[in-house]
C-alpha atoms as a PDB file:
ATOM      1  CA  UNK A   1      -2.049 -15.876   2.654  1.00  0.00           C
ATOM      2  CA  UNK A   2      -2.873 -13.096   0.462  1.00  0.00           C
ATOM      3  CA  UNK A   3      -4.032 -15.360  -2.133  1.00  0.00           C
ATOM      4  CA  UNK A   4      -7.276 -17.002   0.166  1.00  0.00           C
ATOM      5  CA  UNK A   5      -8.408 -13.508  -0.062  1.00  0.00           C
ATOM      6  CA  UNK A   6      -9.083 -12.653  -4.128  1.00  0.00           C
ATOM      7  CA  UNK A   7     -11.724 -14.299  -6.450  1.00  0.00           C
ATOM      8  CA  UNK A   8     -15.347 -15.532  -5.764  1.00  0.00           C
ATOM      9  CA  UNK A   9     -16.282 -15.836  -1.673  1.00  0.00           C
ATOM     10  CA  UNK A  10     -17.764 -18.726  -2.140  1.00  0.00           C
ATOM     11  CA  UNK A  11     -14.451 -20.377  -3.115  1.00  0.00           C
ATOM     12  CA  UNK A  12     -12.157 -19.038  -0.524  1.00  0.00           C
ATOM     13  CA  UNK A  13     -11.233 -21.152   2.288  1.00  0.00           C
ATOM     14  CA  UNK A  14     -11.790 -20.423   6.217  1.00  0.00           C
ATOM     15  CA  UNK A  15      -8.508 -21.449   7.961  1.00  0.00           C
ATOM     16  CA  UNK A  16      -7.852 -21.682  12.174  1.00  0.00           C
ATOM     17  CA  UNK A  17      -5.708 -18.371  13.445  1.00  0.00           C
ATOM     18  CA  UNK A  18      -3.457 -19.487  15.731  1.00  0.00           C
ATOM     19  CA  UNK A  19      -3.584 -15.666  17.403  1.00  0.00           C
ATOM     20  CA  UNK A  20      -7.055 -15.522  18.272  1.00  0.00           C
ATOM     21  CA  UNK A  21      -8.635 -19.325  18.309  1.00  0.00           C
ATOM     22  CA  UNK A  22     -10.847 -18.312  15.696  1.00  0.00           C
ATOM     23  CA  UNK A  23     -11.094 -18.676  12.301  1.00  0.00           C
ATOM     24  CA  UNK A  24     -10.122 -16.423   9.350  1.00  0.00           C
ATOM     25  CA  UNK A  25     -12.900 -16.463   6.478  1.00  0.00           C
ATOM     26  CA  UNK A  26     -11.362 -13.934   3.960  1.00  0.00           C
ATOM     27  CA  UNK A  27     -14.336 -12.782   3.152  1.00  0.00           C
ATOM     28  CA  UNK A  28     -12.852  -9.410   3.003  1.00  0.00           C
ATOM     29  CA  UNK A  29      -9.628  -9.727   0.897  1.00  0.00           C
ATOM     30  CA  UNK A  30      -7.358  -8.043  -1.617  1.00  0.00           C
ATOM     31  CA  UNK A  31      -9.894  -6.146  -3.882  1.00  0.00           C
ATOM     32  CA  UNK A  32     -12.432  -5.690  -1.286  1.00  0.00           C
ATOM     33  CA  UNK A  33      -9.680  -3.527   1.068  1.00  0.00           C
ATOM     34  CA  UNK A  34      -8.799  -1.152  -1.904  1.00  0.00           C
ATOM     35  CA  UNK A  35     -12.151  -0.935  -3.284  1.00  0.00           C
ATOM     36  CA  UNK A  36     -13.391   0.126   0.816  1.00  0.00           C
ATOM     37  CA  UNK A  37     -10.277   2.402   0.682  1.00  0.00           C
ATOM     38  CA  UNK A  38     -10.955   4.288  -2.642  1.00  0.00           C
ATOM     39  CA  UNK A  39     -14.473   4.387  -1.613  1.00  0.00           C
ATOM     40  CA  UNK A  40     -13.689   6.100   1.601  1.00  0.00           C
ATOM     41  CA  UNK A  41     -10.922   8.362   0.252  1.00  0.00           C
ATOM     42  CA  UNK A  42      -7.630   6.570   2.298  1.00  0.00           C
ATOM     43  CA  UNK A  43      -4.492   6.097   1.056  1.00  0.00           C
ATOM     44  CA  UNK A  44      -4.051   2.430   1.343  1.00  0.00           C
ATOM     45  CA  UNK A  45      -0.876   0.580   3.539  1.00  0.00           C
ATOM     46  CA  UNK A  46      -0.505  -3.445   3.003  1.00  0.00           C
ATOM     47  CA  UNK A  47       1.958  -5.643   5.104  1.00  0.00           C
ATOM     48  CA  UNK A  48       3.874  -8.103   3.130  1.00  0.00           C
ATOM     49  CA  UNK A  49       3.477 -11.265   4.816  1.00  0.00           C
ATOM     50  CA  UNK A  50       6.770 -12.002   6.818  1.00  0.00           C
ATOM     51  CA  UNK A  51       5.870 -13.740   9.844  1.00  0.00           C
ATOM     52  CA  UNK A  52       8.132 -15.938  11.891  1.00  0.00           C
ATOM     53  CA  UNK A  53       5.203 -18.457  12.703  1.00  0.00           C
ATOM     54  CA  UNK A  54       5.778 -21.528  10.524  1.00  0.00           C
ATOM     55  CA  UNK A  55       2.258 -21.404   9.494  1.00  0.00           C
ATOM     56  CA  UNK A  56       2.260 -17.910   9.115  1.00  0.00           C
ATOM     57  CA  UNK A  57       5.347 -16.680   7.644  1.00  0.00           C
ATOM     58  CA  UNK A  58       5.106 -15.748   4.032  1.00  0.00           C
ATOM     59  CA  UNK A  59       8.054 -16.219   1.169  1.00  0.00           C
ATOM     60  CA  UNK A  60       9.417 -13.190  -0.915  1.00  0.00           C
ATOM     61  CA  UNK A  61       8.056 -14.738  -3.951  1.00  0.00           C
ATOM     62  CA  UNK A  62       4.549 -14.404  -2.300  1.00  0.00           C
ATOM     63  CA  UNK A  63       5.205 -10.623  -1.828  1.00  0.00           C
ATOM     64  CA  UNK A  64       6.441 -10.078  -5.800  1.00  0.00           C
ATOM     65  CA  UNK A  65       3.040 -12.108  -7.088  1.00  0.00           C
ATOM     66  CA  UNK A  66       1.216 -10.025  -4.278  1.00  0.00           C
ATOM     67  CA  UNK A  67       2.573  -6.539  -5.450  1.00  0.00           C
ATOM     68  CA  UNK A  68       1.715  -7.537  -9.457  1.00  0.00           C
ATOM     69  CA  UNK A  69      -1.396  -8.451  -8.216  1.00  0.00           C
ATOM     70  CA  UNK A  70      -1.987  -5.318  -7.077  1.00  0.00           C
ATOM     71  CA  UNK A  71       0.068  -3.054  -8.977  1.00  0.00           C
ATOM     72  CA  UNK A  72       0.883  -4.885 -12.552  1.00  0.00           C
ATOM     73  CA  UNK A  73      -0.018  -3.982 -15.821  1.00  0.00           C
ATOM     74  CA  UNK A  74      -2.998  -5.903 -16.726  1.00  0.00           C
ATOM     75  CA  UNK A  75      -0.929  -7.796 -19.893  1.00  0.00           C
ATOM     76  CA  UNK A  76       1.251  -9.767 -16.304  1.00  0.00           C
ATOM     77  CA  UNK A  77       0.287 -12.590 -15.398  1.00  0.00           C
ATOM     78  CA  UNK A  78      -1.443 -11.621 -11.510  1.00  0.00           C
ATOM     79  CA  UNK A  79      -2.399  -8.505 -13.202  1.00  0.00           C
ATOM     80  CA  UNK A  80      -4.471 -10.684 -15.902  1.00  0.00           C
ATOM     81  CA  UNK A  81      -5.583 -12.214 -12.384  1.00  0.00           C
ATOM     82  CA  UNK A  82      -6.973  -9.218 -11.080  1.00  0.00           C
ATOM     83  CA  UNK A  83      -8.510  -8.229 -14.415  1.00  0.00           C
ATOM     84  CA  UNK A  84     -10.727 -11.691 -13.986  1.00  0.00           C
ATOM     85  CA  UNK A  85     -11.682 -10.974 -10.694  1.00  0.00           C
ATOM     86  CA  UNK A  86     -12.815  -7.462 -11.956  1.00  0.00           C
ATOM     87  CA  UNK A  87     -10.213  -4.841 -11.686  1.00  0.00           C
ATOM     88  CA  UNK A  88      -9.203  -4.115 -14.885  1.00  0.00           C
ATOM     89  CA  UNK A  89      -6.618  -1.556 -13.941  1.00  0.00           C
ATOM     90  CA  UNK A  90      -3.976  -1.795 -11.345  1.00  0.00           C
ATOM     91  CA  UNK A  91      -4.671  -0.373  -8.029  1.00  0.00           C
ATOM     92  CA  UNK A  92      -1.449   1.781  -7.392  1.00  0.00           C
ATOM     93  CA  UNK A  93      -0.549   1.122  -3.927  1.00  0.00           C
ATOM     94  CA  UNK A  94       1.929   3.651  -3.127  1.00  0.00           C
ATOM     95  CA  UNK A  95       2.940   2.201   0.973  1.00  0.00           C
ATOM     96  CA  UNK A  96       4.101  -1.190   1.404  1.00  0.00           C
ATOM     97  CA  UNK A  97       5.910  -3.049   4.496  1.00  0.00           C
ATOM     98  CA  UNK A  98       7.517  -6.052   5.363  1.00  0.00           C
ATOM     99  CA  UNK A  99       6.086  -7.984   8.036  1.00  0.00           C
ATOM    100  CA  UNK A 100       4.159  -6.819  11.171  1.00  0.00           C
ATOM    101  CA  UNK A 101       4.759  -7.952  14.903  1.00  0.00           C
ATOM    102  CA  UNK A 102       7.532  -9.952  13.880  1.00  0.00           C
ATOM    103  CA  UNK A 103       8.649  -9.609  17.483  1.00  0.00           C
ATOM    104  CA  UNK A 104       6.711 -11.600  18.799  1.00  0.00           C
ATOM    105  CA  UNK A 105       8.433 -14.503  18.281  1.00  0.00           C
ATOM    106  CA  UNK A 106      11.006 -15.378  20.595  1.00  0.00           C
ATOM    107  CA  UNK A 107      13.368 -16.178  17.284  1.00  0.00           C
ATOM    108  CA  UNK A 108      14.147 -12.273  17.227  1.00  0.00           C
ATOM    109  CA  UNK A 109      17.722 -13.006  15.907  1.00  0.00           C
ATOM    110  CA  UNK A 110      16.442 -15.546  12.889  1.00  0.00           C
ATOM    111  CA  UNK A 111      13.532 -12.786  12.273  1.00  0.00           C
ATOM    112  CA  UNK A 112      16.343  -9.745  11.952  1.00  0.00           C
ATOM    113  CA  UNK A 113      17.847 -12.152   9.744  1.00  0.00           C
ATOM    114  CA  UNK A 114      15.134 -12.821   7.841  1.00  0.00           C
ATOM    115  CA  UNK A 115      14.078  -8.977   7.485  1.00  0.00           C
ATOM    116  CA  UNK A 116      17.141  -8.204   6.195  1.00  0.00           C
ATOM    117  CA  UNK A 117      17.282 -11.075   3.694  1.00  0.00           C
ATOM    118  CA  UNK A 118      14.013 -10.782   2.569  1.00  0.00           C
ATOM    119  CA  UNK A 119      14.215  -6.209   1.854  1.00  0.00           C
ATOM    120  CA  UNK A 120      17.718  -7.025   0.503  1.00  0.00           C
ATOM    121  CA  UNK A 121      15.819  -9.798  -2.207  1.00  0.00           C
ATOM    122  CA  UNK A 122      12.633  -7.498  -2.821  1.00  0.00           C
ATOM    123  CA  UNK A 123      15.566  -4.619  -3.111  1.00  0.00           C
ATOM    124  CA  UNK A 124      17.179  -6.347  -5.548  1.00  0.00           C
ATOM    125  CA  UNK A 125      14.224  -7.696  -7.498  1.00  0.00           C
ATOM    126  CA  UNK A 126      12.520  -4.113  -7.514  1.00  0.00           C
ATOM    127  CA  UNK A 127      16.186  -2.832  -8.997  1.00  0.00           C
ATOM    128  CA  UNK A 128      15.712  -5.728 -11.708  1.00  0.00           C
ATOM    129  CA  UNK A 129      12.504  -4.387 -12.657  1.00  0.00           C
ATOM    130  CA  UNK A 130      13.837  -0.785 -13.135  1.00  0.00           C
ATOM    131  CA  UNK A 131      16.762  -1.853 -15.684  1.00  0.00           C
ATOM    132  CA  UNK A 132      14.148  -4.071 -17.810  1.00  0.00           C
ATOM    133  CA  UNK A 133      11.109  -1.810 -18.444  1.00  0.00           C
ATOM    134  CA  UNK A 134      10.767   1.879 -19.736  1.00  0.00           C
ATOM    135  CA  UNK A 135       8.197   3.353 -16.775  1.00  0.00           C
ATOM    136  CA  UNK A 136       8.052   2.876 -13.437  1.00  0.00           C
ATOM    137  CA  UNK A 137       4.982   3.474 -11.396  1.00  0.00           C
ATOM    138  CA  UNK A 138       5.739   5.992  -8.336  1.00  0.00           C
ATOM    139  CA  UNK A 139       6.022   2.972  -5.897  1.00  0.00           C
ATOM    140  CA  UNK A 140       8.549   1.102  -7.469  1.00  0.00           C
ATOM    141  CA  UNK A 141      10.484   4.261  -7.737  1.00  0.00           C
ATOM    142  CA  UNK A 142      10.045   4.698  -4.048  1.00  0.00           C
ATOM    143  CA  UNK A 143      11.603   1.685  -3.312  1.00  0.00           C
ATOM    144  CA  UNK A 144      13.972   1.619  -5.789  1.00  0.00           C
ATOM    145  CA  UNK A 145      15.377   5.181  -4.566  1.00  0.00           C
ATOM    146  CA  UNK A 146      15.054   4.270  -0.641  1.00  0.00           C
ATOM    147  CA  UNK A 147      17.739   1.399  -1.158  1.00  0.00           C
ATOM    148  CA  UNK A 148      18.239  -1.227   1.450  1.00  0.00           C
ATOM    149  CA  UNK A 149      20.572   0.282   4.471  1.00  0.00           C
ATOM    150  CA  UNK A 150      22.155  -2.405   6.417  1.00  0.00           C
END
């Protein structure tokens, strides 16, 4: 979960990974990837969380409060989030997906399904966004020009 990863270390929470019989400490989250990334000139790329594992699999309201997080004004409510944890500014990630090695599962069927629902609902919340404000940064208009082609 993409929120175990933002705020103070010493308050995030090390959880069992399922994948690897280890343990995930988020020690190196949210800010700490785009911070590395601008630091070492990349273009950053983050995977909505979509995952077919019950433990795993993320909701499309996690992605929307991930991508304000990340990309909203300041004056939003996980931008005013970020601004606390020190990022004034939003980070203007341009490349966003939905899920990764979804195929894993052996529920590919439920998983298409689920892809399909979930980019059809972040489709239609994106469009929402563009008919209620004046600006739109380059990666909403990205996705709000790509459509969703079923």
């Amino acid at each position: 979960r993409w929120r175990n990863g933002i705020g103070p270390r010493s308050l995030r929470p090390t959880v069992p990974t399922l994948a690897w019989n280890g343990k995930e400490t988020y020690q190196f989250g949210t800010d700490e990837f785009l911070q590395w990334c601008r630091r070492i000139g990349t273009t950053p790329y983050i995977n909505l969380n979509m995952g077919s594992h019950p433990l795993y699999q993320g909701t499309l309201w996690e992605a929307m409060e991930w991508i304000e997080y990340v990309n909203g004004d300041e004056k939003t409510a996980m931008g005013k989030w970020r601004a606390y944890n020190g990022h004034k500014q939003p980070y203007n990630v341009k490349y966003w997906c939905i899920g990764n090695e979804n195929y894993l599962s052996a529920r590919a069927a439920r998983v298409q399904d689920k892809d399909t629902i979930y980019a059809n609902r972040l489709h239609a919340w994106a469009s929402a966004i563009k008919k209620n404000i004046r600006h739109c940064s380059y990666w909403q208009l990205v996705i709000l020009q790509a459509g969703i082609k079923q």
